[in-house]
Protein backbone atom coordinates (compact mmCIF):
# COMPACT_ATOMS: atom_id res chain seq x y z
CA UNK A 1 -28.13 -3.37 -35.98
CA UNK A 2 -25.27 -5.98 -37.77
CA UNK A 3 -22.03 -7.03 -35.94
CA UNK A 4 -20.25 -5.20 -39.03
CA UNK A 5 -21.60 -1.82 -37.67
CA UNK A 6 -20.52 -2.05 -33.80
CA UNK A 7 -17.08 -2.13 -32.86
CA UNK A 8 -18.42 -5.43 -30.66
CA UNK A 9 -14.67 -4.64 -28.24
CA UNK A 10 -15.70 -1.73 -27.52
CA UNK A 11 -19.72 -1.11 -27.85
CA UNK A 12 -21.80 1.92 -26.76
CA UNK A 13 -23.70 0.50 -23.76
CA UNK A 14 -26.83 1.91 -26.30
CA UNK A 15 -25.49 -1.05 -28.58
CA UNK A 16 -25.37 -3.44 -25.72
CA UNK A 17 -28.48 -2.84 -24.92
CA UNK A 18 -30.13 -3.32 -27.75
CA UNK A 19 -28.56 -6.38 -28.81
CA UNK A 20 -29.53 -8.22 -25.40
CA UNK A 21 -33.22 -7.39 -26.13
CA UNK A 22 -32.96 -8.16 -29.45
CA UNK A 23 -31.99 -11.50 -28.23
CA UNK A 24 -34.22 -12.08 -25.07
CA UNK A 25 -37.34 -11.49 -27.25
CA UNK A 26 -36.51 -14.45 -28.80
CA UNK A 27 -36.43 -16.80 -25.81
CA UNK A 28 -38.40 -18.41 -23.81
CA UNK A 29 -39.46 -17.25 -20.03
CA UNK A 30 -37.01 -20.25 -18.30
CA UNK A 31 -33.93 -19.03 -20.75
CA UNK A 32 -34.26 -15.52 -19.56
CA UNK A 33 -34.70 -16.53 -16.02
CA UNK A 34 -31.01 -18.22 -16.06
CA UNK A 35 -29.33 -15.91 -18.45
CA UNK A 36 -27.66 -12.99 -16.96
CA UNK A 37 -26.86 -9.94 -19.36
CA UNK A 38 -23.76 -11.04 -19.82
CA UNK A 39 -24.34 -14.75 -20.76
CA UNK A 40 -26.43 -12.86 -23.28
CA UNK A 41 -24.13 -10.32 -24.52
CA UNK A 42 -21.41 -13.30 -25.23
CA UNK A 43 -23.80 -14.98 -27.36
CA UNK A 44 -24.73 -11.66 -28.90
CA UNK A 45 -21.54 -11.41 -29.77
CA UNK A 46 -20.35 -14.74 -30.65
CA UNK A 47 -22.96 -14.70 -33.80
CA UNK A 48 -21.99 -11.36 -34.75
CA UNK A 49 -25.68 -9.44 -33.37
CA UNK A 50 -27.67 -11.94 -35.38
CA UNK A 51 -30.18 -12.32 -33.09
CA UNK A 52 -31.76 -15.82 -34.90
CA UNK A 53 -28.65 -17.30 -34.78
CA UNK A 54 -27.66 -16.32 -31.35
CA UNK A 55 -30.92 -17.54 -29.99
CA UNK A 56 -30.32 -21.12 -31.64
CA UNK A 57 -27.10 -20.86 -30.06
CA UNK A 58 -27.95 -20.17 -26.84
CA UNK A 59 -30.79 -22.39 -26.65
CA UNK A 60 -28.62 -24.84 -27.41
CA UNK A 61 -26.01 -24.33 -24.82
CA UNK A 62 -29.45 -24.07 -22.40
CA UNK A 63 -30.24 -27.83 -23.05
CA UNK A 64 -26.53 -28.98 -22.74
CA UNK A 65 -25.98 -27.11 -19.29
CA UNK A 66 -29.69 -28.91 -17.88
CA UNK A 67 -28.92 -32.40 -19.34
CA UNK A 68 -24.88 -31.98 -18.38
CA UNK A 69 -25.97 -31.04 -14.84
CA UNK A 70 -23.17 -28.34 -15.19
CA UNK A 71 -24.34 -26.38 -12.52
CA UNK A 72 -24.00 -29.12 -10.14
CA UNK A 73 -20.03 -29.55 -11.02
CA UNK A 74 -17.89 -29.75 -7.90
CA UNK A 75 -16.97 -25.92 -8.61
CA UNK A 76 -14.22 -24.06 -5.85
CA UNK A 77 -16.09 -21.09 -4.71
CA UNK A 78 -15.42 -18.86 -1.77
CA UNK A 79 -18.82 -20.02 0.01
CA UNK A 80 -17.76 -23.92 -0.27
CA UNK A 81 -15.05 -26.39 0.46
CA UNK A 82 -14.58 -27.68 -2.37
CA UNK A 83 -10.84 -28.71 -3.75
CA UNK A 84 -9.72 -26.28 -6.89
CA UNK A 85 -9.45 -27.82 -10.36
CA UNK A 86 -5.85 -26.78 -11.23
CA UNK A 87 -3.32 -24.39 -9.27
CA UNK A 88 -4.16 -21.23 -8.94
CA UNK A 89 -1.86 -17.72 -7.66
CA UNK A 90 -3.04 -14.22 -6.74
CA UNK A 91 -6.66 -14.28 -5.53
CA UNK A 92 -8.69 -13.95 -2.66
CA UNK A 93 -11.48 -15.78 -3.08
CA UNK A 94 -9.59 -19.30 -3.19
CA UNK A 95 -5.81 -19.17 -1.49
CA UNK A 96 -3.33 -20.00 -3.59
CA UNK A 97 -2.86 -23.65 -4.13
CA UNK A 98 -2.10 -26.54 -6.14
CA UNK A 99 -3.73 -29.72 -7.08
CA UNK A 100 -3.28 -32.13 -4.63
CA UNK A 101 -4.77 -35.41 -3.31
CA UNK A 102 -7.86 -34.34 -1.24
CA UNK A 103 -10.87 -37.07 -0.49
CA UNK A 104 -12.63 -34.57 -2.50
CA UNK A 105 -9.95 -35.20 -5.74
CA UNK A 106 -11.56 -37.78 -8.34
CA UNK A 107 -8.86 -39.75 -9.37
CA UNK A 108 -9.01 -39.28 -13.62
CA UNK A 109 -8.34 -35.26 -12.04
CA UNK A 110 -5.28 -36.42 -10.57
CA UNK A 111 -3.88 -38.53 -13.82
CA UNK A 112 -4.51 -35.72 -15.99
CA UNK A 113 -3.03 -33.85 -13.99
CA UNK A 114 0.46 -35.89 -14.20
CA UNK A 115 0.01 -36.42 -18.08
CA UNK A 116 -0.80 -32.32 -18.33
CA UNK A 117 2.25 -29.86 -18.50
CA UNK A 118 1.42 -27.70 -16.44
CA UNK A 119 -0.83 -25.05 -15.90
CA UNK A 120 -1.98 -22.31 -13.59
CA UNK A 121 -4.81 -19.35 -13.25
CA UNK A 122 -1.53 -16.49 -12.32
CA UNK A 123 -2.45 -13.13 -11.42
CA UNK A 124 -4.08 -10.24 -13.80
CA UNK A 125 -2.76 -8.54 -16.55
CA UNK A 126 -2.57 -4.83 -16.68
CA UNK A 127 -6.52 -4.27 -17.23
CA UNK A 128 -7.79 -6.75 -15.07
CA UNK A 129 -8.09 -9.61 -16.47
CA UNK A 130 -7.01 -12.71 -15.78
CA UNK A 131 -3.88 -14.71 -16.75
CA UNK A 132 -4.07 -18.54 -17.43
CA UNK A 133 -0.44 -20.21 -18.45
CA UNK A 134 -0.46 -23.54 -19.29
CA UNK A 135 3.01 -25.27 -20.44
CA UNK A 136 1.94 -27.03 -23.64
CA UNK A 137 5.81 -28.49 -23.90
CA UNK A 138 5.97 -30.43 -21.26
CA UNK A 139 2.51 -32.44 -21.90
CA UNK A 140 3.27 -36.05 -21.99
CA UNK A 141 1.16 -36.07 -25.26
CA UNK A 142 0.50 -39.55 -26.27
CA UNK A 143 -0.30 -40.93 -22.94
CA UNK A 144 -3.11 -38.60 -23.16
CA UNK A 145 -5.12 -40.25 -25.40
CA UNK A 146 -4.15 -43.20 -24.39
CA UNK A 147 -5.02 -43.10 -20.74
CA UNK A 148 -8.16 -40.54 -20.44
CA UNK A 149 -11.26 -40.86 -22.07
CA UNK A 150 -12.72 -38.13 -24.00
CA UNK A 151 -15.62 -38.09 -21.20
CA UNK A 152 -12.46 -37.08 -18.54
CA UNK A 153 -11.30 -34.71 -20.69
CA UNK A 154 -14.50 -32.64 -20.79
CA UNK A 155 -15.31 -33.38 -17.50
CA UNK A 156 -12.25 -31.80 -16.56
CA UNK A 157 -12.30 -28.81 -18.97
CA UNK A 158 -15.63 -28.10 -18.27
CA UNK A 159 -15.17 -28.05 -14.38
CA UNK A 160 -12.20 -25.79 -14.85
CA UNK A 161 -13.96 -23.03 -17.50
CA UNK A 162 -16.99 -23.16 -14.85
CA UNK A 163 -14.12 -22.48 -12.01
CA UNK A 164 -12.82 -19.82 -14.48
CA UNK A 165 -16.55 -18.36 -15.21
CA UNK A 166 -18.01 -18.60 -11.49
CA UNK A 167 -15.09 -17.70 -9.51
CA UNK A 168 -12.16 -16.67 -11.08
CA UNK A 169 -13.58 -13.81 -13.14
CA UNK A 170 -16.44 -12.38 -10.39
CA UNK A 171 -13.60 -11.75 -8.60
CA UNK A 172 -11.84 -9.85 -11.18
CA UNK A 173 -14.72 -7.65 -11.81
CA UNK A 174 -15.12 -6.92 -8.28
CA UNK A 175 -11.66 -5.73 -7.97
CA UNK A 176 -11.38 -3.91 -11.83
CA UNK A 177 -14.85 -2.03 -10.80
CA UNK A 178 -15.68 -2.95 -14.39
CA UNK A 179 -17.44 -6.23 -16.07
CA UNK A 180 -14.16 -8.81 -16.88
CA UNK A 181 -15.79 -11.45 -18.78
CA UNK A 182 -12.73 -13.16 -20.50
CA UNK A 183 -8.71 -14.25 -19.64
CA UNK A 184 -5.65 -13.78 -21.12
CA UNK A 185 -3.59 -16.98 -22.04
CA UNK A 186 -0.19 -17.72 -22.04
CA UNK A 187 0.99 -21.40 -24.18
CA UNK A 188 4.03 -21.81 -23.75
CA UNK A 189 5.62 -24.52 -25.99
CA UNK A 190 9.01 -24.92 -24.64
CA UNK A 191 10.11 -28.41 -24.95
CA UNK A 192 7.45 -29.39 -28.07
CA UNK A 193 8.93 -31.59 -30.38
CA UNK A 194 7.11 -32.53 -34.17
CA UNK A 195 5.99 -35.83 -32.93
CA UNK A 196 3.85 -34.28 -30.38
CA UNK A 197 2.47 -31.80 -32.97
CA UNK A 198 1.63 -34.55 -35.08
CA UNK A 199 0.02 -36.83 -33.17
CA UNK A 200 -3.28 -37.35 -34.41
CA UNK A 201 -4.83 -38.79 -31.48
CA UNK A 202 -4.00 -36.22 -29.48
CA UNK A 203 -5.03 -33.76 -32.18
CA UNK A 204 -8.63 -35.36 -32.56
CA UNK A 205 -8.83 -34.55 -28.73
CA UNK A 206 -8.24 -31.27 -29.46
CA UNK A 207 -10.49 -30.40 -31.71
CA UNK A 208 -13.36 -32.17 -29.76
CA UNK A 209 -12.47 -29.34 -26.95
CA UNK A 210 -12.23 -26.31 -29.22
CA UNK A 211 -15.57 -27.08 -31.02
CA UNK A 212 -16.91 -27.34 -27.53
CA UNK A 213 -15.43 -24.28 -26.38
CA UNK A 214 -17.05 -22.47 -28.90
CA UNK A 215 -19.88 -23.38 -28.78
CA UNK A 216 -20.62 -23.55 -24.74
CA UNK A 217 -17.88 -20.61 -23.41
CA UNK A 218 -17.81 -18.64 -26.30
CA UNK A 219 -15.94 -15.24 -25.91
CA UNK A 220 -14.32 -15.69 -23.06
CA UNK A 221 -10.82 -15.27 -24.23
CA UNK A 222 -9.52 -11.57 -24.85
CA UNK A 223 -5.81 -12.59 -25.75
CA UNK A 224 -3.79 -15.43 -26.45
CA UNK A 225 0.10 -15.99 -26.58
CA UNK A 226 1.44 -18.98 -27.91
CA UNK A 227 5.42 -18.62 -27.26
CA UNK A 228 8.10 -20.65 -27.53
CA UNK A 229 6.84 -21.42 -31.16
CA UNK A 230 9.49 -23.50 -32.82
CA UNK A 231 9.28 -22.78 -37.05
CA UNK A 232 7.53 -26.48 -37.29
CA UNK A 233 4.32 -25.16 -35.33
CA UNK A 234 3.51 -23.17 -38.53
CA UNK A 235 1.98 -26.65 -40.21
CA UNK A 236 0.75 -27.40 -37.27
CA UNK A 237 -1.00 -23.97 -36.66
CA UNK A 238 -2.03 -24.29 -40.35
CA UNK A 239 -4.71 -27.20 -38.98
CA UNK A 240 -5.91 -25.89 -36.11
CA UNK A 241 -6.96 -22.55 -37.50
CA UNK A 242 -9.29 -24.34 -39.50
CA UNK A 243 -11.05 -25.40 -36.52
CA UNK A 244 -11.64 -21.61 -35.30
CA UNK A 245 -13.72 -19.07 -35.42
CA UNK A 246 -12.28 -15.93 -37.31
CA UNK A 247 -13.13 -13.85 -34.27
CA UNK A 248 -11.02 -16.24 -31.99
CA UNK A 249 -8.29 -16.57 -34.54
CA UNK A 250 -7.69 -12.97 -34.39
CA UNK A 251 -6.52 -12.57 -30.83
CA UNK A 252 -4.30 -15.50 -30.92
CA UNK A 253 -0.60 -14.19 -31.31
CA UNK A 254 2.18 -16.70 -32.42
CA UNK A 255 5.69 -15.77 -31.54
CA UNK A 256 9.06 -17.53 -31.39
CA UNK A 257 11.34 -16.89 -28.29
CA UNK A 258 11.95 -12.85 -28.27
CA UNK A 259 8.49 -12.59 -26.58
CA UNK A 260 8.67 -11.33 -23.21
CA UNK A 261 8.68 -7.42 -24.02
CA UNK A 262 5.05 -8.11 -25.92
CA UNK A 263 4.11 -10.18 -22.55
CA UNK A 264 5.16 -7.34 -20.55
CA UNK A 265 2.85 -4.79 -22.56
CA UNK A 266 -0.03 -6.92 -21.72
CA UNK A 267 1.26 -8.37 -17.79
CA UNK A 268 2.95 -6.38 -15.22
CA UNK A 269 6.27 -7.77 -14.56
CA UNK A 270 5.66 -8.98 -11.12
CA UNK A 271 2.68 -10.71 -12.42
CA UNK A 272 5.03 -12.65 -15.05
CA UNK A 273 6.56 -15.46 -14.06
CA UNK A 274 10.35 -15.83 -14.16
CA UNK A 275 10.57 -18.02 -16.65
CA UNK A 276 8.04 -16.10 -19.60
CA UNK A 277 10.61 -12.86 -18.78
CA UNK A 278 8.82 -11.26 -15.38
CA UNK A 279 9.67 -11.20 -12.02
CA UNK A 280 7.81 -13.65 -10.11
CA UNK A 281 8.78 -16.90 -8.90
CA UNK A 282 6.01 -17.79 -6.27
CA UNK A 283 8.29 -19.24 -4.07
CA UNK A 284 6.08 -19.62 -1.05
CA UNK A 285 4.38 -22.38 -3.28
CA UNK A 286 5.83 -25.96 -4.38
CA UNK A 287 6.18 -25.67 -8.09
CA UNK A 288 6.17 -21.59 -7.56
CA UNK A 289 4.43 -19.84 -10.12
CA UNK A 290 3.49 -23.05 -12.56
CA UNK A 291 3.73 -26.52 -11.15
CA UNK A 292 4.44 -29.37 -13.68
CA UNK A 293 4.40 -33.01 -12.61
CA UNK A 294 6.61 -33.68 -15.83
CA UNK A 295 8.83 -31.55 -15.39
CA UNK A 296 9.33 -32.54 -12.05
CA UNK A 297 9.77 -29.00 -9.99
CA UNK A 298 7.65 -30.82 -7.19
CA UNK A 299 6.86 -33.39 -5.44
CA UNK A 300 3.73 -35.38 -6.87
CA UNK A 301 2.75 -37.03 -3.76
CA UNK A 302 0.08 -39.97 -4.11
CA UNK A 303 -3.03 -39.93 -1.44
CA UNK A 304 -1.74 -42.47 1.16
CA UNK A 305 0.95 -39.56 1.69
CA UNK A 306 -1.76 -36.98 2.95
CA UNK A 307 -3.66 -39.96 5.10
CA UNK A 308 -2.50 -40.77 8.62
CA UNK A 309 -0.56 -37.54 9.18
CA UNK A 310 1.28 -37.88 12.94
CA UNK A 311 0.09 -35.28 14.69
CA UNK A 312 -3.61 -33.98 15.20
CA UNK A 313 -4.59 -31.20 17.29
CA UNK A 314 -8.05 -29.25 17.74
CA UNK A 315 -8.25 -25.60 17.50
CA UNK A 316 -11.45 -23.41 17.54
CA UNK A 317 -12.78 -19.91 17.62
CA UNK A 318 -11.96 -20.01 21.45
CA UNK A 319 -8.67 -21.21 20.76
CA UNK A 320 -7.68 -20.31 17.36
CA UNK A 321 -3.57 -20.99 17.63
CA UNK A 322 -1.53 -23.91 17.04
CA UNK A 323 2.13 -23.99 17.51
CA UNK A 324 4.95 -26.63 16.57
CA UNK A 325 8.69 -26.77 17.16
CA UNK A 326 10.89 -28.83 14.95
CA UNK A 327 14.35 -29.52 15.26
CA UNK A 328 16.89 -29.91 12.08
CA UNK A 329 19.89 -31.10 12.48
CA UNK A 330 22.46 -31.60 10.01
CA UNK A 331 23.90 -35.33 11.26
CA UNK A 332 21.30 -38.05 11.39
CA UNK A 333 18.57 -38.16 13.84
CA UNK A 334 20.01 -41.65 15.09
CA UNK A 335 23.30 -40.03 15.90
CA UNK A 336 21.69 -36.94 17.43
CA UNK A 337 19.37 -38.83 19.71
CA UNK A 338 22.69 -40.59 20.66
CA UNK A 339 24.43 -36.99 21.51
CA UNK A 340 21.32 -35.56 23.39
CA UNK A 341 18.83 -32.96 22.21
CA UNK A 342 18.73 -30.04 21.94
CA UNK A 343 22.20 -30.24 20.94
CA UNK A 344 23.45 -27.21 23.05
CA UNK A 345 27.48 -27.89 23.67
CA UNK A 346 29.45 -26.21 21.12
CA UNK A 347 31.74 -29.07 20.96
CA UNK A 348 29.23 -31.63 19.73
CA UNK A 349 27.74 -28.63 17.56
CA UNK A 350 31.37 -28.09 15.91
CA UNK A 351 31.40 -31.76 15.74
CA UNK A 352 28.56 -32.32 13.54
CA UNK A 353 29.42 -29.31 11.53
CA UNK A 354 32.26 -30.99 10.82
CA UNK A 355 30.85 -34.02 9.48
CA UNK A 356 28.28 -32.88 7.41
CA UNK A 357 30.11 -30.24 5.40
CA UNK A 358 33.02 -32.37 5.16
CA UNK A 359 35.19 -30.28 7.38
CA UNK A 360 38.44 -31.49 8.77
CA UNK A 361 39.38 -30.66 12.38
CA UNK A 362 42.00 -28.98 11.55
CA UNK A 363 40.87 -26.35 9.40
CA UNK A 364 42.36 -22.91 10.57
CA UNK A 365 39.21 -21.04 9.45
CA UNK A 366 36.34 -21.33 12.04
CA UNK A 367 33.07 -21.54 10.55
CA UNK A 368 31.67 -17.84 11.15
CA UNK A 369 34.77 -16.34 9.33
CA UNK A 370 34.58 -18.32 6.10
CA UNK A 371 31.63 -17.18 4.41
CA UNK A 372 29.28 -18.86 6.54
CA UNK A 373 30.04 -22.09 5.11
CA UNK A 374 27.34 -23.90 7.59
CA UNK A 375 24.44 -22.04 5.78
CA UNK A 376 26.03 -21.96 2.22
CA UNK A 377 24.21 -24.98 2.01
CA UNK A 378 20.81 -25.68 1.85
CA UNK A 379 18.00 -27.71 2.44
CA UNK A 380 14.45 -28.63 2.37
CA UNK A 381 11.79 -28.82 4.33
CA UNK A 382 8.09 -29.74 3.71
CA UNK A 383 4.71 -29.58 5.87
CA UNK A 384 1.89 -31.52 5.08
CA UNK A 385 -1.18 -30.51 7.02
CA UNK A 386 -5.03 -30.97 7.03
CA UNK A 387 -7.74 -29.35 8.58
CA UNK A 388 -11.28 -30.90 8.36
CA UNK A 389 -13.72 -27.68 8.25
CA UNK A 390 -13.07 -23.81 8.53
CA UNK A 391 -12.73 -21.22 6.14
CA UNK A 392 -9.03 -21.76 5.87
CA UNK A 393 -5.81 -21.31 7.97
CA UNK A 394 -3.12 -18.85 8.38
CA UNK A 395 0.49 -20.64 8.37
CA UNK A 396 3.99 -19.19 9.56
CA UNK A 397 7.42 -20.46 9.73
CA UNK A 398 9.97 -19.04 11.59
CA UNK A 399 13.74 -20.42 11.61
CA UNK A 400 15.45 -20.38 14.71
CA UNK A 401 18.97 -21.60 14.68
CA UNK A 402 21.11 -23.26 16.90
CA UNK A 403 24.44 -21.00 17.46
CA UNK A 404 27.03 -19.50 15.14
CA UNK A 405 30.57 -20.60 16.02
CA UNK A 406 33.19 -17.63 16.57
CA UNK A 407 36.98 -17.37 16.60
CA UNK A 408 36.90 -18.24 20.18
CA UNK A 409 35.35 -21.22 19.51
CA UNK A 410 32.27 -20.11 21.55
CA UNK A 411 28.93 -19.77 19.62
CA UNK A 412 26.59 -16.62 19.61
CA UNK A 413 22.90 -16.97 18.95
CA UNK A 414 21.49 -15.66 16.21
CA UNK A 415 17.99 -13.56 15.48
CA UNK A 416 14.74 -15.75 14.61
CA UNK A 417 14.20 -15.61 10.93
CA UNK A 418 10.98 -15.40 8.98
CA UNK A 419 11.07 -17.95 6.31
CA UNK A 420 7.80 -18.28 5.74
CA UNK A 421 5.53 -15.08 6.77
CA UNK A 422 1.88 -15.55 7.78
CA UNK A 423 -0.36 -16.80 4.76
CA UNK A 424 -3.73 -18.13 4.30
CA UNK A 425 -4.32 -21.56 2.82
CA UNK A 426 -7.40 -23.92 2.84
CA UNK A 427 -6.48 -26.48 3.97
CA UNK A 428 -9.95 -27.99 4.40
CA UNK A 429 -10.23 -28.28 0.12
CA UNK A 430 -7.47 -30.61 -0.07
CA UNK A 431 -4.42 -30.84 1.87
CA UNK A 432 -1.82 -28.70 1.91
CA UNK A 433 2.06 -29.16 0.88
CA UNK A 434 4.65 -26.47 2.47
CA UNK A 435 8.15 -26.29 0.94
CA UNK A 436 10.53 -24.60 3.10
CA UNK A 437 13.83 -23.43 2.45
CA UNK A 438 16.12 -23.44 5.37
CA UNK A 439 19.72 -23.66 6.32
CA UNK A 440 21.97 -27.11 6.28
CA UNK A 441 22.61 -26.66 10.26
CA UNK A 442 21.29 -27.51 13.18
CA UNK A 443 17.94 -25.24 14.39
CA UNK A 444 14.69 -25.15 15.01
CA UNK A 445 11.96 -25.02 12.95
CA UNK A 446 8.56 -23.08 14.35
CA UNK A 447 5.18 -23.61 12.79
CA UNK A 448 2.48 -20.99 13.66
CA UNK A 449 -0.91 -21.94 12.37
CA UNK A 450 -4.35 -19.87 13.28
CA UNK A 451 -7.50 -20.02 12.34
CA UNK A 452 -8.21 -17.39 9.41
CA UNK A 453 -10.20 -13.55 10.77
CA UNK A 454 -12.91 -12.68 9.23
CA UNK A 455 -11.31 -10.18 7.32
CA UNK A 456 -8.83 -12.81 5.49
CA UNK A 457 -10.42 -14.08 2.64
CA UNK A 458 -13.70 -14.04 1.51
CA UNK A 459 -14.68 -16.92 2.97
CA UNK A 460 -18.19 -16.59 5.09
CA UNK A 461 -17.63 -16.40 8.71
CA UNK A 462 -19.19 -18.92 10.60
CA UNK A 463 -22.34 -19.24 12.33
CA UNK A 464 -22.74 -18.89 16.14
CA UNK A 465 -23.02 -23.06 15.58
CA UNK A 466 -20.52 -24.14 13.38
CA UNK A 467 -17.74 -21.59 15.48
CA UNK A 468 -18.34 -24.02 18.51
CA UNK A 469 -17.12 -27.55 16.30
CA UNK A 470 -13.58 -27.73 16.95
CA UNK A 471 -11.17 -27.84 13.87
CA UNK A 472 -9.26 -30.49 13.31
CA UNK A 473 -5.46 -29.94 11.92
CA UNK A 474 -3.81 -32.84 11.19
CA UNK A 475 0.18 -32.42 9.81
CA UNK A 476 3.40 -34.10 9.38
CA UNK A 477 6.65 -32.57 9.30
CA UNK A 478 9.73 -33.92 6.71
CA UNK A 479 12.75 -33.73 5.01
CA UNK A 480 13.03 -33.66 1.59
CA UNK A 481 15.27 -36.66 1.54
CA UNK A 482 12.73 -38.80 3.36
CA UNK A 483 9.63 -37.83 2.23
CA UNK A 484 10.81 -38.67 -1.71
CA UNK A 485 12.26 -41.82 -0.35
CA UNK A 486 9.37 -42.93 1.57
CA UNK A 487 7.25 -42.24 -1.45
CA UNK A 488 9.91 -43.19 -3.88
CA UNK A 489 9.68 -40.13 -6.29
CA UNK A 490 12.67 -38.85 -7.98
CA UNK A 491 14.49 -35.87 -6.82
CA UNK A 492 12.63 -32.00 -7.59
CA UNK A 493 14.18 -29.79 -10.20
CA UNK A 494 14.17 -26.71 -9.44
CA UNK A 495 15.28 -23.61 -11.10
C-alpha cells in the first residue's frame, strides 16, 4: 500500500489499519509504548505510507521529545493549575481567558506576548475542529528578532502546539464523537506593510519554526486562511512555499479582503469573530474575541498590578459565596465622600448629574425625558481577582443604579441589571481581568463570586482533604481611568 493509492483525507479504517502496523513493526518496544494510533497515523501520513521513512521520522521526533523534556512543559490541562499559553474562547476544559501575569507566567511568555499580534484558540468550525486566529498585521515584527531568542521562540511554540495537541483537541473529539486531530487557522494580515514581509530576520525565524513544525507536529493542520492578503504578499508567499511540504501547501488558501463568505463555509457565524465577517465579539472578555497588546484593545497590565490586591476573603466548600458591593459615582470620590454616601437625596443626585454631563441648571428637559442622557454615556469598570487553589470560580455582576430623575423632580428606582451573568474563570492559573461596561451615573456595582459545582467544568472535584483548605480570593475593584493611570498605559481601543 503507497500514499498515491489511499485517499490519506479520507481512508478506509482497513487502510488505517494497515498503515499503523506497517509502521509499528518497524519500531522498537519503548516507541510503541508512547505512540498512540494516532501519533502513528500522522506520521503514516506525513511520509506518504512509506513505512521506512515514517519510522526514521518518528524515531526521530522520539529522541527530540525525551532529550526536549516535552512532556514535562508547563501544559494547561483540565486536571492542573497551570496558566494557558495564549487566550483561548469556547471550551470547557480551560475557561476562557487571556494571557496574563500569573507567578506561574515566565517572563520571555509575557514579552512575546506584547511583540505578537495577537492570537487566540476561538471556537470550532462547522466539523469540529478547532479554530486558531492569529493577527499576523499587527506583529511588531522587528522587535521580534531583536528581543527573543530563537530558544523563546520554540519554547513558546512548542508549549502552545502541546496545549493545542493535549488539551485543546481531546476536547474536540470528545464533543465531535469522532477523532479531531488537526485545527483550522485563520492569518489575518490586516495592517502588514512590505517592510515587515521583508524582513529577513524575522523571516529566518520563520523558517526555523516551520521546519520544526514539520517535522515534530506534522499533520495537524486541516485548513489554513491567510486573509487580508495585500497583492505584495505574492513575493513574499513565493519564499515561504519553498519551505513547505506539498501536502501542507495545499490546504493553505490565500485571499485578499472579500473573504468572509469562504470563512463562513468553513465557521459558523457565531463562531466568527466580528471583525473576519461573523457575529461574535466576546465581549464578556478584555480584548473580546482576539486580544492584541499592539493594537491596544486592552489593558496590558504588568505583574505588580495583580500583587497586593485590597481585599482578601476565604471561601470554601462550606461556604462557597462571596459577595461585594461597589459604588460608582459619576463626580469624584473626594467630592462624594464630602456629600455623604450612599448619595440618596435627589437634589445632590441632580447635582452631580449636572456636573458630569455638563448640564446647566436650567435646562427645561429633566433627565428621564431626554433620551436618558445620564446613561448615554458610558464607562468602564474592571475586576482584578485571584484565588490561590480550586478548580475555578463562578463570577457575576449585577448593576444596580441609584434613581432615575422624573418630571417631578422625584427619582424612581430602577430594576437590577445583569451586566455580567454567572461565568466560570480560573482564577487560580493566573489572575483574572474583568471589563465591565456600565452606565456614567451613580449606582452600585454587585460582585457575586462562588466556588465552581462539580458539574462546571471539567475540572476534578476535590478530595474529602483538599475541600476542607479554604480558598483564598484576593481582588481589587477600578475604574478605567485609574487603573491606566496608576499603571500608566495608554487609553484601550476598542471597536
Amino acid at each position: 500500500m503507497t500514499g498515491s493509492s489511499v485517499d490519506l483525507d479520507n481512508p478506509t479504517p482497513e487502510q488505517r489499519a494497515q498503515a499503523i502496523l506497517a509502521l509499528r513493526a518497524r519500531l522498537t518496544a519503548d516507541i510503541n509504548e508512547y505512540c498512540s494510533d494516532l501519533d502513528i497515523w500522522r506520521f503514516s501520513v506525513a511520509r506518504q505510507l512509506d513505512a521506512e521513512k515514517s519510522a526514521a521520522m518518528i524515531k526521530e521526533w522520539y529522541q527530540w521529545r525525551m532529550s526536549a523534556a516535552i512532556d514535562g512543559l508547563p501544559v494547561a490541562e483540565a486536571d492542573n493549575q497551570y496558566p494557558v499559553p495564549y487566550p483561548i474562547r469556547g471550551y470547557y476544559s480551560v475557561a476562557d481567558a487571556n494571557l496574563t501575569a500569573g507567578t506561574l507566567v515566565k517572563e520571555y511568555q509575557l514579552k512575546m506576548n506584547r511583540y505578537f499580534g495577537g492570537g487566540c484558540w476561538h471556537k470550532r468550525d462547522k466539523s469540529g475542529h478547532p479554530v486558531y486566529i492569529e493577527r499576523i498585521g499587527r506583529y511588531q515584527i522587528k522587535d521580534i528578532p531583536k528581543k527573543c531568542t530563537m530558544g523563546e521562540l520554540f519554547e513558546y511554540h512548542y508549549l502552545m502546539q502541546e496545549f493545542l495537541s493535549r488539551t485543546v483537541l481531546p476536547e474536540c473529539t470528545q464533543m465531535a464523537g469522532r477523532d479531531i486531530s488537526q485545527q483550522v487557522v485563520v492569518f489575518d494580515l490586516a495592517g502588514i506593510s512590505i517592510s515587515m514581509l521583508s524582513h529577513l530576520p524575522a523571516l529566518n525565524m520563520l523558517r526555523e519554526m516551520l521546519a520544526k513544525d514539520q517535522l515534530y507536529y506534522p499533520e495537524c493542520m486541516h485548513k489554513t486562511y491567510v486573509v487580508n492578503a495585500p497583492s505584495m504578499f505574492v513575493t513574499a508567499w513565493k519564499l515561504i512555499k519553498g519551505w513547505l511540504d506539498p501536502r501542507v501547501i495545499a490546504k493553505i488558501h490565500i485571499l485578499g479582503k472579500d473573504f468572509s463568505e469562504e470563512l463562513l463555509q468553513q465557521i459558523p457565524a457565531h463562531n466568527l469573530p466580528a471583525f473576519l465577517g461573523g457575529s461574535c465579539r466576546c465581549s464578556h472578555m478584555p480584548g473580546g474575541c482576539v486580544p492584541s497588546v499592539p493594537m491596544g484593545n486592552f489593558p496590558d497590565l504588568p505583574r505588580k498590578a495583580y500583587t497586593n490586591l485590597r481585599h482578601q476573603v476565604q471561601v470554601s466548600y462550606a461556604a462557597p459565596r462571596h459577595s461585594y458591593t461597589f459604588d460608582v459615582s459619576p463626580i469624584d470620590l473626594d467630592q462624594r465622600a464630602s456629600l455623604g454616601s450612599p448619595l440618596s437625596s435627589p437634589q445632590l443626585l441632580q447635582q452631580s448629574y449636572a456636573s458630569w454631563f455638563g448640564l446647566k441648571k436650567e435646562s427645561p428637559k429633566p433627565l428621564a425625558d431626554s433620551g436618558d442622557i445620564a446613561s448615554a454615556r458610558t464607562r468602564y469598570i474592571y475586576a482584578r481577582f485571584t484565588a490561590d487553589r480550586g478548580r475555578g470560580m463562578v463570577a457575576e455582576v449585577l448593576w444596580q443604579p441609584f434613581g432615575v430623575a422624573t418630571t417631578t423632580g422625584f427619582f424612581a428606582q430602577e430594576d437590577e441589571v445583569l451586566i455580567y451573568p454567572e461565568t466560570l474563570l480560573d482564577p487560580q492559573r493566573a489572575p483574572v481581568l474583568l471589563e465591565l461596561k456600565v452606565p456614567n451615573r451613580a449606582g452600585q456595582l454587585v460582585f457575586n463570586w462562588r466556588i465552581a459545582n462539580f458539574d462546571e467544568g471539567q475540572a476534578p472535584f476535590p478530595g474529602p482533604e483538599e475541600a476542607q483548605i479554604p480558598i483564598v480570593l484576593e481582588y481589587s475593584i477600578d475604574s478605567e481611568e485609574d487603573l491606566l493611570n496608576e499603571f500608566q498605559l495608554l487609553p484601550v481601543k476598542r471597536d
